[in-house]
Protein backbone atom coordinates (compact mmCIF):
# COMPACT_ATOMS: atom_id res chain seq x y z
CA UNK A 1 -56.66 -0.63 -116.52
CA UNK A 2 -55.47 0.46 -119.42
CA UNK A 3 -51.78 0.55 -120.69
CA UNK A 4 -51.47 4.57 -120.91
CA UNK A 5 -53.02 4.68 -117.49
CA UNK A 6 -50.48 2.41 -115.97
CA UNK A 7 -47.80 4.40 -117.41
CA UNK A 8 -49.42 7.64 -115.84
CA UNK A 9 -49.42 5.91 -112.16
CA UNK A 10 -45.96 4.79 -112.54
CA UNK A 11 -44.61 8.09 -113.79
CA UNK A 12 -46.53 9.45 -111.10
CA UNK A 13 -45.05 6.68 -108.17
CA UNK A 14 -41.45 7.59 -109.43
CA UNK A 15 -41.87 11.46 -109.30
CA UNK A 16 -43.39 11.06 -106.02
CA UNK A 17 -40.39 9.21 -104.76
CA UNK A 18 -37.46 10.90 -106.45
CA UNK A 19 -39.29 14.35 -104.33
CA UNK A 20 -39.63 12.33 -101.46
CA UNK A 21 -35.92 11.46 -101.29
CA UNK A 22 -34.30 14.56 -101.73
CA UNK A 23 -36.64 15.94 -98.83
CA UNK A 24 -35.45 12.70 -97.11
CA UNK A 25 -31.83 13.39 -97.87
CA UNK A 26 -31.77 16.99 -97.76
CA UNK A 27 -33.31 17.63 -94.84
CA UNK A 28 -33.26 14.67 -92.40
CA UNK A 29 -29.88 12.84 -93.40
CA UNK A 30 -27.32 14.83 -91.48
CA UNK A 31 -24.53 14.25 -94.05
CA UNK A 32 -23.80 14.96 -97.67
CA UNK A 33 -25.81 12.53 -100.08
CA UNK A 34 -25.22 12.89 -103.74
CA UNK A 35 -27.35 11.85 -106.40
CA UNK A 36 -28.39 12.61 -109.60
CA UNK A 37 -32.07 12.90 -108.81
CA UNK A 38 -31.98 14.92 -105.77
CA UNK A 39 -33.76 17.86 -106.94
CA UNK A 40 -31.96 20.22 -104.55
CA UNK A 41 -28.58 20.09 -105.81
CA UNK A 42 -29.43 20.66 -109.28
CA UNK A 43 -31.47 23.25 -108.13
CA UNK A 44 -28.74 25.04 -106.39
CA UNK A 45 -26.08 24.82 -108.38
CA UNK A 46 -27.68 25.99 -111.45
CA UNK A 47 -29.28 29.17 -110.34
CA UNK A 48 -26.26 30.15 -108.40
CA UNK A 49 -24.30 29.92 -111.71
CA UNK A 50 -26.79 32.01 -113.31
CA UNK A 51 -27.36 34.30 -110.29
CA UNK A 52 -23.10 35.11 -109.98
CA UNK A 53 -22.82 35.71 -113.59
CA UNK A 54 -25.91 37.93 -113.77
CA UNK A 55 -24.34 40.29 -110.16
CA UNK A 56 -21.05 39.50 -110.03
CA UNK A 57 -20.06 42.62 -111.77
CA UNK A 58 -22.31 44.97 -110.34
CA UNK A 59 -20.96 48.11 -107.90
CA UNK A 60 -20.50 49.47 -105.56
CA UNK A 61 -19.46 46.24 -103.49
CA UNK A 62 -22.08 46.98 -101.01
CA UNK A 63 -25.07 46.69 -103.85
CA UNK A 64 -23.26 43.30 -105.30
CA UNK A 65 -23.54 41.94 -101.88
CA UNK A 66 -26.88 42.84 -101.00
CA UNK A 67 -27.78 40.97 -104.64
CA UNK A 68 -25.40 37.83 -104.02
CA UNK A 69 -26.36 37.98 -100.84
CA UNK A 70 -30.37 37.07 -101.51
CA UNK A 71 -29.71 34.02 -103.51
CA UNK A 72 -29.42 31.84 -100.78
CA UNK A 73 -33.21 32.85 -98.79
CA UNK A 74 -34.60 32.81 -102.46
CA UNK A 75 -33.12 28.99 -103.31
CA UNK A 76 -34.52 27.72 -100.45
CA UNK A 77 -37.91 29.29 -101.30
CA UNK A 78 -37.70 28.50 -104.32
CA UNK A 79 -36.77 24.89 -103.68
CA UNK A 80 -39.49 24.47 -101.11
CA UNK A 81 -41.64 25.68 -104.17
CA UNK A 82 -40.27 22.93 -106.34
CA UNK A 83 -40.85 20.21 -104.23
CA UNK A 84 -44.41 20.87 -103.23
CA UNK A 85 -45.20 21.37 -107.30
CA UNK A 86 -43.19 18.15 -108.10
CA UNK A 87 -45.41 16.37 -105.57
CA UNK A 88 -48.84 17.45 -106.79
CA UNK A 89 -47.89 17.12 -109.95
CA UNK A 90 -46.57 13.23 -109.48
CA UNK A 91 -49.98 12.60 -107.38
CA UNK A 92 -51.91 14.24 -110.52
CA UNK A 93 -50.10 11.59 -112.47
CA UNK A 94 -51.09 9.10 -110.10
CA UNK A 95 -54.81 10.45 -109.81
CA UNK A 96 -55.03 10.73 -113.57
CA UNK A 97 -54.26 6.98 -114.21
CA UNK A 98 -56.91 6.35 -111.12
CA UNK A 99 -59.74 8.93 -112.37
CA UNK A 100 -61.91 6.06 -112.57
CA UNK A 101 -62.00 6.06 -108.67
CA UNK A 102 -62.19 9.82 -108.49
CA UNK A 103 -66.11 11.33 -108.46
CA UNK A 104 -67.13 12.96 -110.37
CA UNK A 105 -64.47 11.25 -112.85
CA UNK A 106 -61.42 13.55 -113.82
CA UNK A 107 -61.51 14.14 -117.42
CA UNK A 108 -58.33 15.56 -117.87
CA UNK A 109 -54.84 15.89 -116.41
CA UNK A 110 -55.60 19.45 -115.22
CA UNK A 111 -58.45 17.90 -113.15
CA UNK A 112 -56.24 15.71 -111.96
CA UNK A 113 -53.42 17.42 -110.98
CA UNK A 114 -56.34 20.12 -109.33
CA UNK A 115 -57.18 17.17 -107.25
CA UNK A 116 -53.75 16.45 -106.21
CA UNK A 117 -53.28 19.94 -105.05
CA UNK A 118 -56.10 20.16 -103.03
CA UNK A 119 -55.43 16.88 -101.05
CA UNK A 120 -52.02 17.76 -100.87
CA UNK A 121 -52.52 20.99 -98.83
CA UNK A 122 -55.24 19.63 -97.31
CA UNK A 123 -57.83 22.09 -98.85
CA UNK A 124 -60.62 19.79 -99.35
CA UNK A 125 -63.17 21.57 -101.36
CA UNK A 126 -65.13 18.34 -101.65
CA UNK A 127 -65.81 19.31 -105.24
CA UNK A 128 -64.06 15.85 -106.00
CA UNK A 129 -63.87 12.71 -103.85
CA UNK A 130 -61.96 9.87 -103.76
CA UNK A 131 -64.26 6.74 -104.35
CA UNK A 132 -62.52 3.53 -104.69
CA UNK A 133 -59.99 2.04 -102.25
CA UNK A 134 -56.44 2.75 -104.13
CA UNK A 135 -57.68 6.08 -104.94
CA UNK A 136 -58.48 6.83 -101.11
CA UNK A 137 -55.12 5.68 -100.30
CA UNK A 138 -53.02 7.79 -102.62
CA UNK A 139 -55.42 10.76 -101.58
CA UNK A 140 -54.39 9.92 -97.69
CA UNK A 141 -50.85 9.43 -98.95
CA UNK A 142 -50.74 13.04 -100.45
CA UNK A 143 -52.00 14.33 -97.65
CA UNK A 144 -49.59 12.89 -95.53
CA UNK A 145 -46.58 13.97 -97.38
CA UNK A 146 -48.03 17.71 -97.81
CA UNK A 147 -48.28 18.24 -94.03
CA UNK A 148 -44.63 16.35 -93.20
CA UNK A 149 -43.28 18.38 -96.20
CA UNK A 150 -44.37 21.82 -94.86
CA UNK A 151 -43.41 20.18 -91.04
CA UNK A 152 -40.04 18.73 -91.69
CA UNK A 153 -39.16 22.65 -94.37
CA UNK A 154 -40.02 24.51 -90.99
CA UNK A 155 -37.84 22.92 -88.93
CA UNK A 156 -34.99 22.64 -91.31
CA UNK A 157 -35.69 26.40 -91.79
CA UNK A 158 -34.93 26.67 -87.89
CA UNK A 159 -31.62 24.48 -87.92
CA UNK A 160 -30.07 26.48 -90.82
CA UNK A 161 -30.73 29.72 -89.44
CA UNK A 162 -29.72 28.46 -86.24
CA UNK A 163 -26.64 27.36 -87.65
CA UNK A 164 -25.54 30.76 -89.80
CA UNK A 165 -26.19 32.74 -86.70
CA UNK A 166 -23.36 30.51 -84.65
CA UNK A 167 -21.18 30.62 -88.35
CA UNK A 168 -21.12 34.64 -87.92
CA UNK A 169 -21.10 35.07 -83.88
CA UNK A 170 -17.49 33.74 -85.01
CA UNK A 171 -16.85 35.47 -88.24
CA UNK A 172 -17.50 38.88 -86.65
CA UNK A 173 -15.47 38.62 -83.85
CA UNK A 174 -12.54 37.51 -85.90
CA UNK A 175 -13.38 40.58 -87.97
CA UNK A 176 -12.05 42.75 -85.25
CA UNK A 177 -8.71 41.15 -84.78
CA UNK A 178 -7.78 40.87 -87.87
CA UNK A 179 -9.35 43.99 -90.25
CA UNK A 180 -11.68 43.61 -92.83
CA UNK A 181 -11.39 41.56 -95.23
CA UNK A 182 -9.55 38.83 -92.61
CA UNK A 183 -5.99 38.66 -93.02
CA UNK A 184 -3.75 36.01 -91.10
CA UNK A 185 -0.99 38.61 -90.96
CA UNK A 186 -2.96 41.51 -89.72
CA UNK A 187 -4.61 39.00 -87.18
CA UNK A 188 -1.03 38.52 -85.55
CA UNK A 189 0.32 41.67 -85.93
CA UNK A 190 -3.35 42.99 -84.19
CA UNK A 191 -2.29 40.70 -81.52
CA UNK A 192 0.84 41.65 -81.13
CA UNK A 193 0.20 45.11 -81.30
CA UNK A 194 -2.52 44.90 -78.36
CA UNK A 195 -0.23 42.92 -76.46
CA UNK A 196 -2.70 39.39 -76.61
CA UNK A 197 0.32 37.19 -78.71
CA UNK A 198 -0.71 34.69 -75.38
CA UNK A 199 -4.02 34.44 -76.45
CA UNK A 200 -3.61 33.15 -79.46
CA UNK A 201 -2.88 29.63 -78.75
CA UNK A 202 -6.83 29.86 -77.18
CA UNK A 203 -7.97 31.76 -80.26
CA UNK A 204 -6.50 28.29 -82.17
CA UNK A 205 -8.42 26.35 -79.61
CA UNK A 206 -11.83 28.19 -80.54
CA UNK A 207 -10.93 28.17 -83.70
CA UNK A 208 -11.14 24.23 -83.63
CA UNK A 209 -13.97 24.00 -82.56
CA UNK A 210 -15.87 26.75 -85.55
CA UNK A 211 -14.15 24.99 -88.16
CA UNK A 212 -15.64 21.41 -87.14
CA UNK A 213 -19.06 23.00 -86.65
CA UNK A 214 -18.70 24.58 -89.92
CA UNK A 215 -17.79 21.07 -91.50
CA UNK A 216 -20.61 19.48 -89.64
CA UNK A 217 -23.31 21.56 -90.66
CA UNK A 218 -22.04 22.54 -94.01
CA UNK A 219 -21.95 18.90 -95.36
CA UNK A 220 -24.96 17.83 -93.91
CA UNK A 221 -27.00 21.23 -95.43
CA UNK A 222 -24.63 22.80 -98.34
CA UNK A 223 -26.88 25.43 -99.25
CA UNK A 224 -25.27 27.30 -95.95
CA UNK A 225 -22.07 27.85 -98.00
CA UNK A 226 -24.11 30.41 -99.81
CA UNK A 227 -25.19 32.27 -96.94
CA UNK A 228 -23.23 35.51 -96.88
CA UNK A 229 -22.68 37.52 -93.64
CA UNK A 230 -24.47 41.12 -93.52
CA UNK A 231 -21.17 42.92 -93.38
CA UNK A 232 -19.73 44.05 -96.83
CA UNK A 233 -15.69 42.48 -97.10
CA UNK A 234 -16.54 39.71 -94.05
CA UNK A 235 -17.05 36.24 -95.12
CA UNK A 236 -16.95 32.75 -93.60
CA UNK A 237 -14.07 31.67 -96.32
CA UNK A 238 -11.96 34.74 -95.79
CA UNK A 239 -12.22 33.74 -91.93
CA UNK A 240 -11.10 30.70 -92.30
CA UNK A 241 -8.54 31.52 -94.89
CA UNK A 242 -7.17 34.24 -92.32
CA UNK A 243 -7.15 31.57 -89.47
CA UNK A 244 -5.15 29.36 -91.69
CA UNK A 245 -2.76 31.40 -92.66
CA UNK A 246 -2.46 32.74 -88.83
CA UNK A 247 -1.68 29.28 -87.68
CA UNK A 248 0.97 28.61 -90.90
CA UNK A 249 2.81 31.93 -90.24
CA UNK A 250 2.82 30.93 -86.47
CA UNK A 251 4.31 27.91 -87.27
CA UNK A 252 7.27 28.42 -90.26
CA UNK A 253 8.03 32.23 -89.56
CA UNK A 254 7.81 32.65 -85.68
CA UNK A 255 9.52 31.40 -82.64
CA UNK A 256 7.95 32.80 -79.53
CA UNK A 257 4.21 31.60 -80.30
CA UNK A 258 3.47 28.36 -79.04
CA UNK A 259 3.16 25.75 -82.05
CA UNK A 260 0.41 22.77 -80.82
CA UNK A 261 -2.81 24.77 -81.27
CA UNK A 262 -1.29 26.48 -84.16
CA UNK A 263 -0.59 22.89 -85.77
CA UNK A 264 -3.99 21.51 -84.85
CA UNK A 265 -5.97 24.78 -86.19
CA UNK A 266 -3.97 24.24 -89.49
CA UNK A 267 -4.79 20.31 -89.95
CA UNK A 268 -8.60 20.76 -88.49
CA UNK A 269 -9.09 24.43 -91.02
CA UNK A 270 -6.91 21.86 -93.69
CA UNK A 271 -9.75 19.18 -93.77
CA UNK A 272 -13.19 21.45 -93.70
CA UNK A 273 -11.19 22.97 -96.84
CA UNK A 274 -10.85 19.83 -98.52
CA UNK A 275 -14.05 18.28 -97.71
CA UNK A 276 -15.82 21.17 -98.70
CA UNK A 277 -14.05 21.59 -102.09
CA UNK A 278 -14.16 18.03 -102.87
CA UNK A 279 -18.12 17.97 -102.31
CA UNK A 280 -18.74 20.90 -104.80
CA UNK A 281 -15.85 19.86 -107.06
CA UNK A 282 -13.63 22.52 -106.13
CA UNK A 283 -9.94 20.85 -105.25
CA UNK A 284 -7.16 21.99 -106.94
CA UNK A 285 -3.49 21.09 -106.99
CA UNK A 286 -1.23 22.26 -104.29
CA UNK A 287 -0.17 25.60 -104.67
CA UNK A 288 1.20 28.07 -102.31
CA UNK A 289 0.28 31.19 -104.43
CA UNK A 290 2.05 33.73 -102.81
CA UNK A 291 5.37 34.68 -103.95
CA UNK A 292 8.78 34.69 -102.08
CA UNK A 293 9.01 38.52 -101.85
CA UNK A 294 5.75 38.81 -100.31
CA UNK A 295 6.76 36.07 -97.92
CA UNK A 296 9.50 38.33 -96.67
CA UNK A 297 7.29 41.30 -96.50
CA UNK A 298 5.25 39.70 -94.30
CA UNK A 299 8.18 38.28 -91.96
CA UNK A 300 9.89 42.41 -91.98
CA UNK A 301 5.92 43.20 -90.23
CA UNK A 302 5.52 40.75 -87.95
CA UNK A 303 9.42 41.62 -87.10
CA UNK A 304 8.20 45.41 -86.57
CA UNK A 305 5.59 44.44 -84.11
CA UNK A 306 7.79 42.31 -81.78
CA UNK A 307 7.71 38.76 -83.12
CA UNK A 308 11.14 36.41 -83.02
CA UNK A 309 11.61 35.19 -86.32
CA UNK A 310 12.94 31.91 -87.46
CA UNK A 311 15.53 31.28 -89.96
CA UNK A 312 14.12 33.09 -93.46
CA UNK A 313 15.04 29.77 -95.47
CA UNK A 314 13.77 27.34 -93.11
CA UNK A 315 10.83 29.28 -92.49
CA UNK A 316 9.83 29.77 -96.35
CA UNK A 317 10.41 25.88 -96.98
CA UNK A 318 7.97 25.26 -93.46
CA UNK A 319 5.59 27.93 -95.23
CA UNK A 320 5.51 26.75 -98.79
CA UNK A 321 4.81 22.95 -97.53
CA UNK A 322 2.15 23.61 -95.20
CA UNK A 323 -0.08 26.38 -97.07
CA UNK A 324 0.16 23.97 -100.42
CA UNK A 325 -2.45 21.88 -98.99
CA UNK A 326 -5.46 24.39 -98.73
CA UNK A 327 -4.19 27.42 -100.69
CA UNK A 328 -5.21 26.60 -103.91
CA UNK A 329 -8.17 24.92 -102.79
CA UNK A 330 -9.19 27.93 -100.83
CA UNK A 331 -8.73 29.80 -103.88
CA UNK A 332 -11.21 28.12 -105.81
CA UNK A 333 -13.74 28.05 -102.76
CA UNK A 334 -13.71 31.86 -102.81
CA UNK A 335 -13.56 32.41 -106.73
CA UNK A 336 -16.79 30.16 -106.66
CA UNK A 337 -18.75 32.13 -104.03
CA UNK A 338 -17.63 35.80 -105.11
CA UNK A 339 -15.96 36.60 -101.77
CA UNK A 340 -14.11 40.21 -101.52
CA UNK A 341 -10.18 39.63 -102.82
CA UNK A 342 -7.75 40.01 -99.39
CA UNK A 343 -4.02 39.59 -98.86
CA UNK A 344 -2.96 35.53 -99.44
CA UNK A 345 -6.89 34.78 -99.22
CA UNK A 346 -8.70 34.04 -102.32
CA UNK A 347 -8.26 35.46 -105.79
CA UNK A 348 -6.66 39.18 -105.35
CA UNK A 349 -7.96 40.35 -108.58
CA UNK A 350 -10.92 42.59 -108.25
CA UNK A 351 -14.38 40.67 -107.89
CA UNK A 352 -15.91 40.96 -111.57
CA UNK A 353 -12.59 40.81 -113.79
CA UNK A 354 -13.10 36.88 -113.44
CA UNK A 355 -16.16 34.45 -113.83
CA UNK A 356 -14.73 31.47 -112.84
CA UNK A 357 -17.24 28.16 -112.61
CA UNK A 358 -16.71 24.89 -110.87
């Protein structure tokens, strides 16, 4: 065989298996794999950086969702796309260096890659045939990874919508205890006002139990980070910036709600934060980023509805300590993914004034 046609085979054997990984590791792995020939994360973080530059500033806000909001159905598309044209293009490479076992002969790479389309979906025109055993084999092998490709898509299709839908159930009931965008104040003055401040401590519990879902699932398949809810100023970040913040002022400003769940929710809402931001390089140094005046704000309307306050200094130094360790981090997490500005959560400067990258 000649030299050029070696080279074409193994150009064609790595291409094959650099797709066949990041299917692998992006679809049946169920945790975060990073590499830099996984197709997939390239993919998405490249587009998304062209995609928020190019809508970010459009209005109204409900149009600039609607716009953000398709980039995460039309990456996955779009992926799928890119790994079923890297494949037949790799088993066109292969097929090209093997044309000799191909009848009627290929006689160019167009041929080839024809060839490799056609066993790849399983088409089958019979217009070519495989005649020699290696050929035969790499034909069968094609076929083999076309039908598992479009199998294993479908059913990873399934999980992630499965796995948004459970993400919002959440979100929008948390949307009507505590207004729109989420706020961890308004969430415990909304309890306090509708007289549910001994709920709360099972509103932590639940609360638990989303965030490690979220973690779970949003590791193992990160393109669901840039699945936005339906609902214009609700968002899976401002949720869980509201529930942090709703445990930390239950903790350093109040007296009469009870502290475990509150803790937990805070150190459980704490990691996903940090294991999210570290995956898409988005950690940043701790920061409480609210300022003392708005810290006593706050404390004057949770006094209005009813709460018993704790010592102002004591409380701020309790606040300040615990919200340092996801603030800032939080910030950058909803900077990245263009989420509407609200009180304490994300950056408060009108979506479009800033075009911040990680």
């Amino acid at each position: 065989m000649p030299v050029a046609d070696v080279i074409s085979v193994f150009f064609g054997c790595v291409i094959v298996a650099a797709i066949l990984f990041d299917i692998f590791a992006s679809v049946i792995v169920p945790r975060p794999i990073r590499s830099i020939v996984m197709v997939s994360a390239l993919l998405r973080r490249y587009t998304w950086r062209i995609w928020r530059f190019a809508f970010i500033g459009v209005q109204p806000a409900q149009r600039r969702e609607v716009l953000l909001g398709i980039f995460a159905p039309f990456n996955m598309v779009l992926l799928f796309c890119a790994w079923v044209f890297g494949l037949i293009l790799g088993f066109g490479l292969i097929f090209f260096g093997l044309r000799s076992g191909i009848h009627p002969p290929a006689q160019d790479l167009g041929t080839a890659v024809y060839y490799a389309g056609t066993s790849l979906l399983t088409i089958g025109y019979g217009d070519f045939v495989a005649d020699s055993g290696v050929t035969r084999f790499f034909s069968i092998a094609a076929a083999a990874s076309g039908l598992a490709t479009i199998a294993v898509v479908l059913t990873f299709l399934f999980s992630l919508f499965a796995s948004f839908q459970r993400r919002e159930v959440f979100v929008v009931t948390l949307d009507a205890r505590g207004s729109s965008p989420a706020s961890g104040l308004a969430l415990l003055e909304t309890h306090a006002t509708l007289d549910l401040v001994h709920d709360l401590p099972r509103l932590f519990q639940e609360a638990q139990t989303w965030c490690a879902e979220v973690l779970d699932t949003h590791l193992a398949y990160p393109v669901l980070c840039y699945f936005r809810s339906s609902h214009v100023d609700v968002s899976w970040i401002s949720a869980l910036g509201a529930l942090l913040d709703a445990a930390t002022l239950a903790i350093a400003a109040t007296e009469d709600i009870p502290k475990g769940q509150a803790f937990l929710m805070h150190s459980v809402g704490a990691h996903l934060t940090f294991d999210l931001a570290k995956y898409f390089g988005l950690l940043a140094e701790p920061n409480v980023l609210v300022e003392r005046s708005e810290f006593q704000a706050a404390r004057e309307r949770l006094r209005s509805v009813g709460y018993a306050l704790a010592g102002e200094e004591q409380s701020w130094e309790t606040f300040c300590r615990l919200r340092s360790e996801y603030a800032g981090t939080l910030n950058n997490m909803a900077r990245y993914w263009a989420i509407t500005p609200a009180q304490w959560i994300g950056d408060r400067s009108p979506l479009g004034s800033s075009r911040h990258e990680a």
